[in-house]
N, C-alpha and C. Protein backbone atom coordinates (compact mmCIF):
# COMPACT_ATOMS: atom_id res chain seq x y z
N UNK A 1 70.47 -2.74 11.76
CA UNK A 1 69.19 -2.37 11.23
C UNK A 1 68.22 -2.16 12.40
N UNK A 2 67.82 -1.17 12.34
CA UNK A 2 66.86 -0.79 13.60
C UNK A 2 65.39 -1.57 13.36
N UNK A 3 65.20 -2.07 12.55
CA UNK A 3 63.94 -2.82 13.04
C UNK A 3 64.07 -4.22 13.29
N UNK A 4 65.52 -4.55 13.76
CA UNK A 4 65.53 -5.84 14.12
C UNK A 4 66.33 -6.01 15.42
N UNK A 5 65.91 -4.77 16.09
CA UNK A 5 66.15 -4.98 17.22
C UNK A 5 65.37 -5.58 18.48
N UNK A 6 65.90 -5.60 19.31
CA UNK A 6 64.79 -6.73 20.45
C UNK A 6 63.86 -5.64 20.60
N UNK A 7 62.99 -5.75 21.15
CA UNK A 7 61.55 -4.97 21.90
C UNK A 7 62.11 -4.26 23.47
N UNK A 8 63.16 -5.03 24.20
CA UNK A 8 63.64 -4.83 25.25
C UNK A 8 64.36 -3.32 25.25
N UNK A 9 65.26 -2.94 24.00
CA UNK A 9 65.81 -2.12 23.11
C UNK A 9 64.85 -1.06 23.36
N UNK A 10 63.84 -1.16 22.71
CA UNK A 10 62.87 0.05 22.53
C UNK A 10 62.33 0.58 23.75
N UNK A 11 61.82 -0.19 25.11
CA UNK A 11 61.77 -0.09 26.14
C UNK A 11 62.64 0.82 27.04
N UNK A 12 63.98 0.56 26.61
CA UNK A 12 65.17 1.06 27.80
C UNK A 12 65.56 2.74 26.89
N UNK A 13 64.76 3.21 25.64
CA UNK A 13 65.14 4.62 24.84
C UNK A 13 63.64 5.38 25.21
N UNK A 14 62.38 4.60 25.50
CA UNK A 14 61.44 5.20 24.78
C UNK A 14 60.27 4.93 26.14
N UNK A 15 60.78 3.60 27.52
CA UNK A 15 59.63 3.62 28.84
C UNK A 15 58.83 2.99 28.36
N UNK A 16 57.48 3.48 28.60
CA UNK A 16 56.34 2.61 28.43
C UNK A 16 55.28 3.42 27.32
N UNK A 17 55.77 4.20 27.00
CA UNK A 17 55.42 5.23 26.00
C UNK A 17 55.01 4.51 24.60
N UNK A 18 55.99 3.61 24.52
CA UNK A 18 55.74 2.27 23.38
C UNK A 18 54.82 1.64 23.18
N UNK A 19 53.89 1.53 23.97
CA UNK A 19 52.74 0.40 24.54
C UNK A 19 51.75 1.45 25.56
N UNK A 20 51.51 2.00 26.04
CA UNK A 20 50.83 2.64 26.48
C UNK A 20 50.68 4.15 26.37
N UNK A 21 49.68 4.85 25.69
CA UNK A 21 49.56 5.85 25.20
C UNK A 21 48.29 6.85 25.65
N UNK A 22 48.43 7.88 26.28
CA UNK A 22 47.52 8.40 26.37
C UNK A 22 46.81 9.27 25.41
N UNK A 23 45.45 9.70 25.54
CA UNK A 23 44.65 9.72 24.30
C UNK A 23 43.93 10.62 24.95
N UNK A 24 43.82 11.60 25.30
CA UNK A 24 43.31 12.75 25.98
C UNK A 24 42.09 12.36 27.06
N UNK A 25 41.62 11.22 26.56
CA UNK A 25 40.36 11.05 28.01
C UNK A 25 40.77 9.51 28.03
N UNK A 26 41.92 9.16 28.27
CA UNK A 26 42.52 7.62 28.43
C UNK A 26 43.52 7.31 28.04
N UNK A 27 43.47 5.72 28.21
CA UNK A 27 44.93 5.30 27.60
C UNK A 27 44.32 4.08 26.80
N UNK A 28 45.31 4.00 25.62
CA UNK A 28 45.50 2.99 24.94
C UNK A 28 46.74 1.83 24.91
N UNK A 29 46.18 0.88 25.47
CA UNK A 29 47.20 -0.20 25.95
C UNK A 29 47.78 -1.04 24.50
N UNK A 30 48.89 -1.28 24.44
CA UNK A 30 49.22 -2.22 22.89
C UNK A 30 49.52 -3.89 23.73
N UNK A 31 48.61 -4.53 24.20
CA UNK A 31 48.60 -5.78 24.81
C UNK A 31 49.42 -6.59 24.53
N UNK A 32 49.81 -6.54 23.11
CA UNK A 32 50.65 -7.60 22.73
C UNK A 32 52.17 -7.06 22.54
N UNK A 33 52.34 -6.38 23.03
CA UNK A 33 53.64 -5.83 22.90
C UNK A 33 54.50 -6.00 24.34
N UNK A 34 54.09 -7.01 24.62
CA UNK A 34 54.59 -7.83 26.12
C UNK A 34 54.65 -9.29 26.02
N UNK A 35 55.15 -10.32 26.56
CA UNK A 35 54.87 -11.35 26.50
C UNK A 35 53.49 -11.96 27.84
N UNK A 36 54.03 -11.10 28.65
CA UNK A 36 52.66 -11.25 30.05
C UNK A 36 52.30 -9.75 30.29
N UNK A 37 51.87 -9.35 29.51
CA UNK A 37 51.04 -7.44 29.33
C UNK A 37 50.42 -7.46 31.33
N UNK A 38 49.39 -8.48 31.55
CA UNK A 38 49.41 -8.20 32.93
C UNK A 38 49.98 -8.29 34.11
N UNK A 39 51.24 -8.97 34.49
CA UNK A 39 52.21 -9.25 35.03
C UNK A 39 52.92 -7.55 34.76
N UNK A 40 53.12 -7.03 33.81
CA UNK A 40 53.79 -5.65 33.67
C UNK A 40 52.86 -4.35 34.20
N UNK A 41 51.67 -4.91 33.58
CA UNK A 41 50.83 -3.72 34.32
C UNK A 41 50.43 -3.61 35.93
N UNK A 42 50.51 -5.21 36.09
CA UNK A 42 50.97 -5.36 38.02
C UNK A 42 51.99 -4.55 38.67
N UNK A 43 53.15 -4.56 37.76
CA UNK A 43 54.44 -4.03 38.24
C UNK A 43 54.20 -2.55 38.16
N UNK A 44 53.54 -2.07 37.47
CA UNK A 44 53.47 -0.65 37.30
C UNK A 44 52.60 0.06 38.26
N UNK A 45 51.51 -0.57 38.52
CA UNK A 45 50.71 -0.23 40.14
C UNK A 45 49.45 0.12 39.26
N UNK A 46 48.67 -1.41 38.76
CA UNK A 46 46.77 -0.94 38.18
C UNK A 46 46.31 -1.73 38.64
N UNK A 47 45.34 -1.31 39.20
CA UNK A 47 44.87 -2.08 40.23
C UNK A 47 44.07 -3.69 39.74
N UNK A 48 43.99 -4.26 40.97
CA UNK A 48 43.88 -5.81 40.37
C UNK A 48 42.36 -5.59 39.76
N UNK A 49 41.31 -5.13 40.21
CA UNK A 49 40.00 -4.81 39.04
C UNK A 49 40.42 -4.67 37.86
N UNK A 50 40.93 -3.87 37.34
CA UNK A 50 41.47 -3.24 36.20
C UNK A 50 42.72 -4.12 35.47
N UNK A 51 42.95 -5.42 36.29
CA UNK A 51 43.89 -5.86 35.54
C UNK A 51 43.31 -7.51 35.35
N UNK A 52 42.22 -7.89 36.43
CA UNK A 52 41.16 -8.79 35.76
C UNK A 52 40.00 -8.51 34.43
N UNK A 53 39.61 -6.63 34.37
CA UNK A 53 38.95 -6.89 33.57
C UNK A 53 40.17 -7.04 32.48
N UNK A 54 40.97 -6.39 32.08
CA UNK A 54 42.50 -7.06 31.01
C UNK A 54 42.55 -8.59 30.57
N UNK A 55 42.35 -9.01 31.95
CA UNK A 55 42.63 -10.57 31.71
C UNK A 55 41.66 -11.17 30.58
N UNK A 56 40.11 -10.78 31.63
CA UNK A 56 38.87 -11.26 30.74
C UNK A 56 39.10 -10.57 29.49
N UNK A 57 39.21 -9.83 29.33
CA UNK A 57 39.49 -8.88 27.50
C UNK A 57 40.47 -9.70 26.95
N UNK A 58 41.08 -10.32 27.14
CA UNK A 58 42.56 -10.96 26.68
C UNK A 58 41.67 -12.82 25.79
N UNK A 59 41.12 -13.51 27.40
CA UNK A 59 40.60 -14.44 26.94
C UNK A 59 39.94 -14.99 26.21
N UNK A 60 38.57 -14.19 26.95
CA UNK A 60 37.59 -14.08 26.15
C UNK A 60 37.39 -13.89 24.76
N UNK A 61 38.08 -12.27 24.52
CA UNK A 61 37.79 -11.59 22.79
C UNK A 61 39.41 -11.96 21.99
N UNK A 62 40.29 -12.24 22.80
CA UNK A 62 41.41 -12.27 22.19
C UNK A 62 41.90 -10.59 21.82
N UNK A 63 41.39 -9.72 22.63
CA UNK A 63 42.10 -8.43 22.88
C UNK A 63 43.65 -8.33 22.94
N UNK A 64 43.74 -7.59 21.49
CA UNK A 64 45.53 -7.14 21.17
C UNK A 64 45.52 -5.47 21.90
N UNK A 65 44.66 -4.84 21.78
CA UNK A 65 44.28 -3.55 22.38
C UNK A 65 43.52 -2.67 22.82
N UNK A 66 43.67 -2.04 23.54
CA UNK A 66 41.93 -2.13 24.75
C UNK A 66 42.45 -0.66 24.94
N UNK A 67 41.31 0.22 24.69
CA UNK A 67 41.53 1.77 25.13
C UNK A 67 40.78 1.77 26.53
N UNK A 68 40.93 2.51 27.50
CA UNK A 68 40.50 2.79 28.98
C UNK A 68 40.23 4.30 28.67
N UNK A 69 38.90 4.73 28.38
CA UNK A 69 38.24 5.87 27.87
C UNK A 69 37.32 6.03 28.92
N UNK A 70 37.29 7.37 29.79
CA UNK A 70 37.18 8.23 30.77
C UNK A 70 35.28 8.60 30.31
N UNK A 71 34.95 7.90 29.33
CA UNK A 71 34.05 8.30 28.56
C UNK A 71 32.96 7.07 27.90
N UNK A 72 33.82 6.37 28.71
CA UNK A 72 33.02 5.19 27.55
C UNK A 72 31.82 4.46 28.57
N UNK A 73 31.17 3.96 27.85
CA UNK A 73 30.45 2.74 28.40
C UNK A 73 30.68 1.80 29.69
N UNK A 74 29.96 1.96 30.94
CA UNK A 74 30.46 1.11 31.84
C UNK A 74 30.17 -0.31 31.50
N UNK A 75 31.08 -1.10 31.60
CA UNK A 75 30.58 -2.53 31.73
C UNK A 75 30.33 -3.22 32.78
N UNK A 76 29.04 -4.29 32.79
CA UNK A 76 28.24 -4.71 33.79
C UNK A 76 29.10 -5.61 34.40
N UNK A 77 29.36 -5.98 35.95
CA UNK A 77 30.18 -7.48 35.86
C UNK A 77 31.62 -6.84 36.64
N UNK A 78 32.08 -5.49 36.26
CA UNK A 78 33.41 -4.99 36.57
C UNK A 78 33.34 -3.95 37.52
N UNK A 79 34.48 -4.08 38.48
CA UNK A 79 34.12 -2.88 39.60
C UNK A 79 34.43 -1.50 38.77
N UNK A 80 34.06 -0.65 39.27
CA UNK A 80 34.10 0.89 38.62
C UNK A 80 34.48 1.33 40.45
N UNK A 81 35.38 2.42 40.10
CA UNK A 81 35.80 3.78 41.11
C UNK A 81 35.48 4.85 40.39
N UNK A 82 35.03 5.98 41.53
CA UNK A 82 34.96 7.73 41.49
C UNK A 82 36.47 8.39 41.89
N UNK A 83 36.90 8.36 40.52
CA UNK A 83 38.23 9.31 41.53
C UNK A 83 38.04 10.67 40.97
């Protein structure tokens, strides 16, 4: 039965495509679809700003999913880059 397969499964047919999705001016992260979501996004190369503000989103609000929108609102507190 395919929906009772591990998560590991879906990973090794489908990448990171599963959990991270781009959305024409960003990405949408599925946080909980990892057991350590930032430990993976370390491995993937985002930078440690971007993977403390994750953390704080995680703690703080209890963030299951966090879009990174090219468009949105800067928040005060977090480094920002011009690329």
């Amino acid at each position: 039965m395919l929906c009772c397969l591990p998560f590991h499964h879906q990973y090794e047919d489908f990448g990171e495509s599963e959990w991270i999705l781009y959305t024409g001016s960003g990405y949408l992260l599925h946080l909980e679809a990892w057991s350590f979501p930032v430990l993976r996004l370390k491995r993937l190369g985002l930078s440690k700003a971007c993977r403390r503000l994750v953390v704080t989103l995680i703690r703080r609000y209890a963030a299951g999913i966090l879009h990174l929108d090219a468009f949105g609102e800067l928040l005060p507190g977090f480094a920002t880059f011009d690329w």
